[in-house]
N, C-alpha and C. Protein backbone atom coordinates (compact mmCIF):
# COMPACT_ATOMS: atom_id res chain seq x y z
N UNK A 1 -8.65 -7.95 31.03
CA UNK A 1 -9.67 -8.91 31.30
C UNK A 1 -9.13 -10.00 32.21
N UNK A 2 -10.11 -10.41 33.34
CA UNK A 2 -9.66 -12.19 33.87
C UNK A 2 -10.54 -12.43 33.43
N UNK A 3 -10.05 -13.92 33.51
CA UNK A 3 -10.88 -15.48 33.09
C UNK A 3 -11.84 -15.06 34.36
N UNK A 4 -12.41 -16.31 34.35
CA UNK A 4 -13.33 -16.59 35.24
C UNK A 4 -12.52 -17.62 36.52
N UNK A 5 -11.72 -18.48 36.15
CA UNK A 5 -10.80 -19.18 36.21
C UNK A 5 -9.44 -18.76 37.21
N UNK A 6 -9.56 -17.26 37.20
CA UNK A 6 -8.14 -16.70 37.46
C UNK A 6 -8.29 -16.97 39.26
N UNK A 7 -6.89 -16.81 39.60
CA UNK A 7 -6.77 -16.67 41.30
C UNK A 7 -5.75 -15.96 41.31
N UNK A 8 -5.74 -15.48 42.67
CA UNK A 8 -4.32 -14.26 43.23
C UNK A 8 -2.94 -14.98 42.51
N UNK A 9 -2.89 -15.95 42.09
CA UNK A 9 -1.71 -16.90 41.13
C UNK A 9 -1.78 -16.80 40.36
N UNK A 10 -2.84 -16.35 39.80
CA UNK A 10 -2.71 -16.30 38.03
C UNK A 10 -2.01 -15.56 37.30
N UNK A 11 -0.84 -15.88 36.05
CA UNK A 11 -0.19 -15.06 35.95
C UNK A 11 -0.70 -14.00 35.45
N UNK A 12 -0.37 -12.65 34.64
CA UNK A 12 -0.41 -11.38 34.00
C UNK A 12 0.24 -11.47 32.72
N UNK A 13 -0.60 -11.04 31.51
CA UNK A 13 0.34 -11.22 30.48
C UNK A 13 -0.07 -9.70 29.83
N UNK A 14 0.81 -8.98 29.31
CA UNK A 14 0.37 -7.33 28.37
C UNK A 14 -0.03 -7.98 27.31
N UNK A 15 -1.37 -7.19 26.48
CA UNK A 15 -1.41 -7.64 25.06
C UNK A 15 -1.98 -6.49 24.62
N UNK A 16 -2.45 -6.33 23.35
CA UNK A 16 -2.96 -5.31 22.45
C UNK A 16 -4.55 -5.85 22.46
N UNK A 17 -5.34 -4.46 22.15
CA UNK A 17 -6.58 -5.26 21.93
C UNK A 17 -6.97 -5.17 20.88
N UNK A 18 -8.19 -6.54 20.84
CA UNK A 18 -8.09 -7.44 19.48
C UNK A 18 -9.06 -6.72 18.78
N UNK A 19 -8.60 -6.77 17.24
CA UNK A 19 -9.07 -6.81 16.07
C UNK A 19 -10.48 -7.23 16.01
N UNK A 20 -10.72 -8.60 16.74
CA UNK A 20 -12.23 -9.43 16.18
C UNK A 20 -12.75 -8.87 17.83
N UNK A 21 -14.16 -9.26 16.94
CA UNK A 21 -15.13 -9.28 17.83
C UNK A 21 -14.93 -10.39 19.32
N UNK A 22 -15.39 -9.96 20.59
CA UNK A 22 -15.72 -11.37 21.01
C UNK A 22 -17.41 -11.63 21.99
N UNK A 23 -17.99 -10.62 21.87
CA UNK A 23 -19.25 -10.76 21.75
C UNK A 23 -20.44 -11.13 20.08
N UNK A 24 -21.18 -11.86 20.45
CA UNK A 24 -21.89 -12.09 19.11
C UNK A 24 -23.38 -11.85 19.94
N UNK A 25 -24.02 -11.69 18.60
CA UNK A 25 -25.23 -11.64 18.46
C UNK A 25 -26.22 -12.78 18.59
N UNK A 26 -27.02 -12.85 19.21
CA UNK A 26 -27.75 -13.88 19.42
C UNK A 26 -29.27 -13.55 19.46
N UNK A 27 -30.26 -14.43 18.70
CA UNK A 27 -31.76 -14.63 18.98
C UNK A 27 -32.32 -14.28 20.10
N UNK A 28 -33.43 -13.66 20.71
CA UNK A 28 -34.13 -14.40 22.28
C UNK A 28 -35.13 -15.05 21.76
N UNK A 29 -36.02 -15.01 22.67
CA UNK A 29 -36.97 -16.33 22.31
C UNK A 29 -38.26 -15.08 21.92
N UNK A 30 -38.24 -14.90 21.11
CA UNK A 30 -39.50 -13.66 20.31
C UNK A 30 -40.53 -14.27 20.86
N UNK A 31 -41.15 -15.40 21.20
CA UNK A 31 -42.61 -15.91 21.76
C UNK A 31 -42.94 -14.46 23.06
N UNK A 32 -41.53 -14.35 23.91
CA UNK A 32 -41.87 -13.78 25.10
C UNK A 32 -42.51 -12.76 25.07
N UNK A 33 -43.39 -12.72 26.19
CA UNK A 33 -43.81 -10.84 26.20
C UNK A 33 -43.20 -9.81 26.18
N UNK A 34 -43.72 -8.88 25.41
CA UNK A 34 -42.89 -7.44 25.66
C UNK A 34 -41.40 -7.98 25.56
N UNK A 35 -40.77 -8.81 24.31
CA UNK A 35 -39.73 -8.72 24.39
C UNK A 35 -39.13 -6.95 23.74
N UNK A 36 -38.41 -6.55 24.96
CA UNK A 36 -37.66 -5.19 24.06
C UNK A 36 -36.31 -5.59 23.54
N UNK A 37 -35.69 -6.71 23.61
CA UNK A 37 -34.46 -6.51 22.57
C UNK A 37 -34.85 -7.79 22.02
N UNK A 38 -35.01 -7.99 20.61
CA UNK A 38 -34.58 -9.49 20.41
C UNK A 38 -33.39 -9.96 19.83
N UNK A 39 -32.40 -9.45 20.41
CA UNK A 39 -31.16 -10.32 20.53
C UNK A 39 -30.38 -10.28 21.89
N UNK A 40 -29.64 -10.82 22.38
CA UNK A 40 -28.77 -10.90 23.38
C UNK A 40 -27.16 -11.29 23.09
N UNK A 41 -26.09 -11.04 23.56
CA UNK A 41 -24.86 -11.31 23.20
C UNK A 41 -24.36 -12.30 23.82
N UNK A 42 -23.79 -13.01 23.46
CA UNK A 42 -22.75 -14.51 23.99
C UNK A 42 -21.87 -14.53 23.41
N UNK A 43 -20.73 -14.50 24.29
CA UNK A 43 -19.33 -14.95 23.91
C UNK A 43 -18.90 -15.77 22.53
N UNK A 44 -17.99 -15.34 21.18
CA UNK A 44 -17.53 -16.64 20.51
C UNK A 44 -16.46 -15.64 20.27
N UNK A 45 -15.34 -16.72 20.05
CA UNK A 45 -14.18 -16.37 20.15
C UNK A 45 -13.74 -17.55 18.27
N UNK A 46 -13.47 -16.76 17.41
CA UNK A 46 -12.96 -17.57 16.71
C UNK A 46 -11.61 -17.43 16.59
N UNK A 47 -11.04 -18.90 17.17
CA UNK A 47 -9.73 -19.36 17.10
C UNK A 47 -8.78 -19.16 16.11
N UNK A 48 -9.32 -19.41 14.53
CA UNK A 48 -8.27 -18.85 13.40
C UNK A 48 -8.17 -17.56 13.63
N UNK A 49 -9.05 -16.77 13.44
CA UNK A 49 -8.97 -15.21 13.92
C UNK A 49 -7.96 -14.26 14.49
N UNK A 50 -8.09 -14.95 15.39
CA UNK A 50 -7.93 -14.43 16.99
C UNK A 50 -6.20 -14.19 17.06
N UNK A 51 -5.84 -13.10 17.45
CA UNK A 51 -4.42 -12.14 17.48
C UNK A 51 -3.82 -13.27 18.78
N UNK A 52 -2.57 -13.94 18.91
CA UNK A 52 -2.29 -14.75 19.80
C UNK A 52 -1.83 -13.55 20.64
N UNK A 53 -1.20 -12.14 20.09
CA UNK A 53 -1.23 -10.98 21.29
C UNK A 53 -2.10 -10.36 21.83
N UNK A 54 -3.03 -10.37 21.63
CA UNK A 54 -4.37 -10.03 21.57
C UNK A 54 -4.97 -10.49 22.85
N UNK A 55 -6.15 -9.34 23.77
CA UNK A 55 -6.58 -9.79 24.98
C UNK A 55 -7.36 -10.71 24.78
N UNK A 56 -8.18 -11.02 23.66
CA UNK A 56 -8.91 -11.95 24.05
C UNK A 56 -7.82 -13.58 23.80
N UNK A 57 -7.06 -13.45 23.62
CA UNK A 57 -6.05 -14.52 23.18
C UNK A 57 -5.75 -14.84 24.61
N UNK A 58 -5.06 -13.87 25.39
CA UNK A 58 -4.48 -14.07 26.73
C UNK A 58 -5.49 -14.57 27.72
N UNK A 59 -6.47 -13.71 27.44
CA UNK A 59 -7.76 -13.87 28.41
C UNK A 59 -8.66 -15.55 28.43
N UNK A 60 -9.19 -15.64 27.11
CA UNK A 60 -9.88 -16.85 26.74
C UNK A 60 -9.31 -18.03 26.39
N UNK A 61 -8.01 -18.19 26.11
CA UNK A 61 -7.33 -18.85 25.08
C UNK A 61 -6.69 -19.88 26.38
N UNK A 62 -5.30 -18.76 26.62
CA UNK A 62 -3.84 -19.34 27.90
C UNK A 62 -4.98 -18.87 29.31
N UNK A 63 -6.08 -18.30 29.09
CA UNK A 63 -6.78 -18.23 30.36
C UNK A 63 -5.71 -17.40 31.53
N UNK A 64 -5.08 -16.37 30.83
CA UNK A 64 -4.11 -15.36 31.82
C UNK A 64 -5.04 -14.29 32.13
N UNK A 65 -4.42 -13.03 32.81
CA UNK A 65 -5.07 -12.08 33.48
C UNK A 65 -4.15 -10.99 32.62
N UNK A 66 -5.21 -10.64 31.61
CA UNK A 66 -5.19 -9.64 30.29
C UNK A 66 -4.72 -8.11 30.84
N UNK A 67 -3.50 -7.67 30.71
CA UNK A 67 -3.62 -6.43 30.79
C UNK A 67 -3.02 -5.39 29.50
N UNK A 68 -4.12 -4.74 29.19
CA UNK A 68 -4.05 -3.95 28.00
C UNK A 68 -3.67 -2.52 28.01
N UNK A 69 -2.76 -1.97 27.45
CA UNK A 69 -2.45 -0.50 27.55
C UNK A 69 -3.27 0.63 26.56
N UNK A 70 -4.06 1.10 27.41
CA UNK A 70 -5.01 1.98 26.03
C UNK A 70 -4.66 3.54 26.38
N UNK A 71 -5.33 4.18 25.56
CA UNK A 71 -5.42 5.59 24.86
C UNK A 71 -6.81 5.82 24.83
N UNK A 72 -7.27 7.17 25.38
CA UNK A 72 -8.19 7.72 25.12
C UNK A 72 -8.71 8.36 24.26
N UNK A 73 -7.29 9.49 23.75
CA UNK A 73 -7.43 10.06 22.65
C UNK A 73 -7.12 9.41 21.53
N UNK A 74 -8.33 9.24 20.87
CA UNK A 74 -8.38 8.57 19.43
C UNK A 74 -7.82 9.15 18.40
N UNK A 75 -7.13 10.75 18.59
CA UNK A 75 -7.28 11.97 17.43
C UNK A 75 -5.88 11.22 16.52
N UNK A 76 -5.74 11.07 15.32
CA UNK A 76 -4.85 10.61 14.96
C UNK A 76 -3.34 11.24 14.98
N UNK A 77 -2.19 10.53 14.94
CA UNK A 77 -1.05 11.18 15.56
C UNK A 77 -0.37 11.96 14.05
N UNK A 78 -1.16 13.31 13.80
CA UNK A 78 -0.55 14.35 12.67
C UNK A 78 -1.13 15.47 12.84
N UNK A 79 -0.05 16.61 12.38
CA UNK A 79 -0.44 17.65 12.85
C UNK A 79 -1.61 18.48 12.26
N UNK A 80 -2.52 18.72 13.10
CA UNK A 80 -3.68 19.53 13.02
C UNK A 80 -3.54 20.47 11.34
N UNK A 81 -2.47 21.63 11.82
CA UNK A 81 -2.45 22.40 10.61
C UNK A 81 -2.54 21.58 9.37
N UNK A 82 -1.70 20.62 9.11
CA UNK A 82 -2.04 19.52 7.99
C UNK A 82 -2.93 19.35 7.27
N UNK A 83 -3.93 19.03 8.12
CA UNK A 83 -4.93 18.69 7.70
C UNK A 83 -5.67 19.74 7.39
N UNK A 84 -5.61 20.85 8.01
CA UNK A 84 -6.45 22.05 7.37
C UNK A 84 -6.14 22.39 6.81
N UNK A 85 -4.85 22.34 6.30
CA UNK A 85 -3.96 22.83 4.84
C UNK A 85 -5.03 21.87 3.72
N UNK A 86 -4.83 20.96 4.14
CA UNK A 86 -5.26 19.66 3.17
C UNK A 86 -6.68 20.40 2.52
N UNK A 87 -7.52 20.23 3.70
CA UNK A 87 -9.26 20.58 3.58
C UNK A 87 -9.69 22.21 2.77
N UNK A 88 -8.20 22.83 2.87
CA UNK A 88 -8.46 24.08 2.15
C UNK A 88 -7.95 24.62 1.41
């Protein structure tokens, strides 16, 4: 993630990504027509929460330029047969 804040200077910090939420849920204004969603999301970041390694820590917090190392494969790290031993 960057801030909004960031420039070609801004430093880079690695972090893990976080545990909490940092979108929330929010009201719209139900009066409107044809509202199709009535909620919308806005940013909250709660501070006790919040992993100080954590992107939204780096990102929102020290206002650095978040870089996170991810994984696609979600499959957990054990072996297959295992588990079908297990299930049968």
């Amino acid at each position: 993630e960057v801030p909004a804040s960031a420039t070609p200077e801004t430093p880079w910090r690695t972090s893990r990504v976080s545990r909490q939420r940092y979108y929330q849920a929010a009201p719209t204004d139900h009066k409107a027509d044809r509202v199709v969603n009535r909620f919308s999301y806005q940013p909250y970041i709660d501070t006790e929460l919040v992993e100080p390694d954590s992107d939204i820590y780096v990102f929102a917090v020290d206002k650095l330029v978040s870089v996170t190392p991810m994984t696609i494969d979600l499959t957990a790290p054990v072996e297959l047969t295992t588990v079908t031993d297990f299930l049968t």
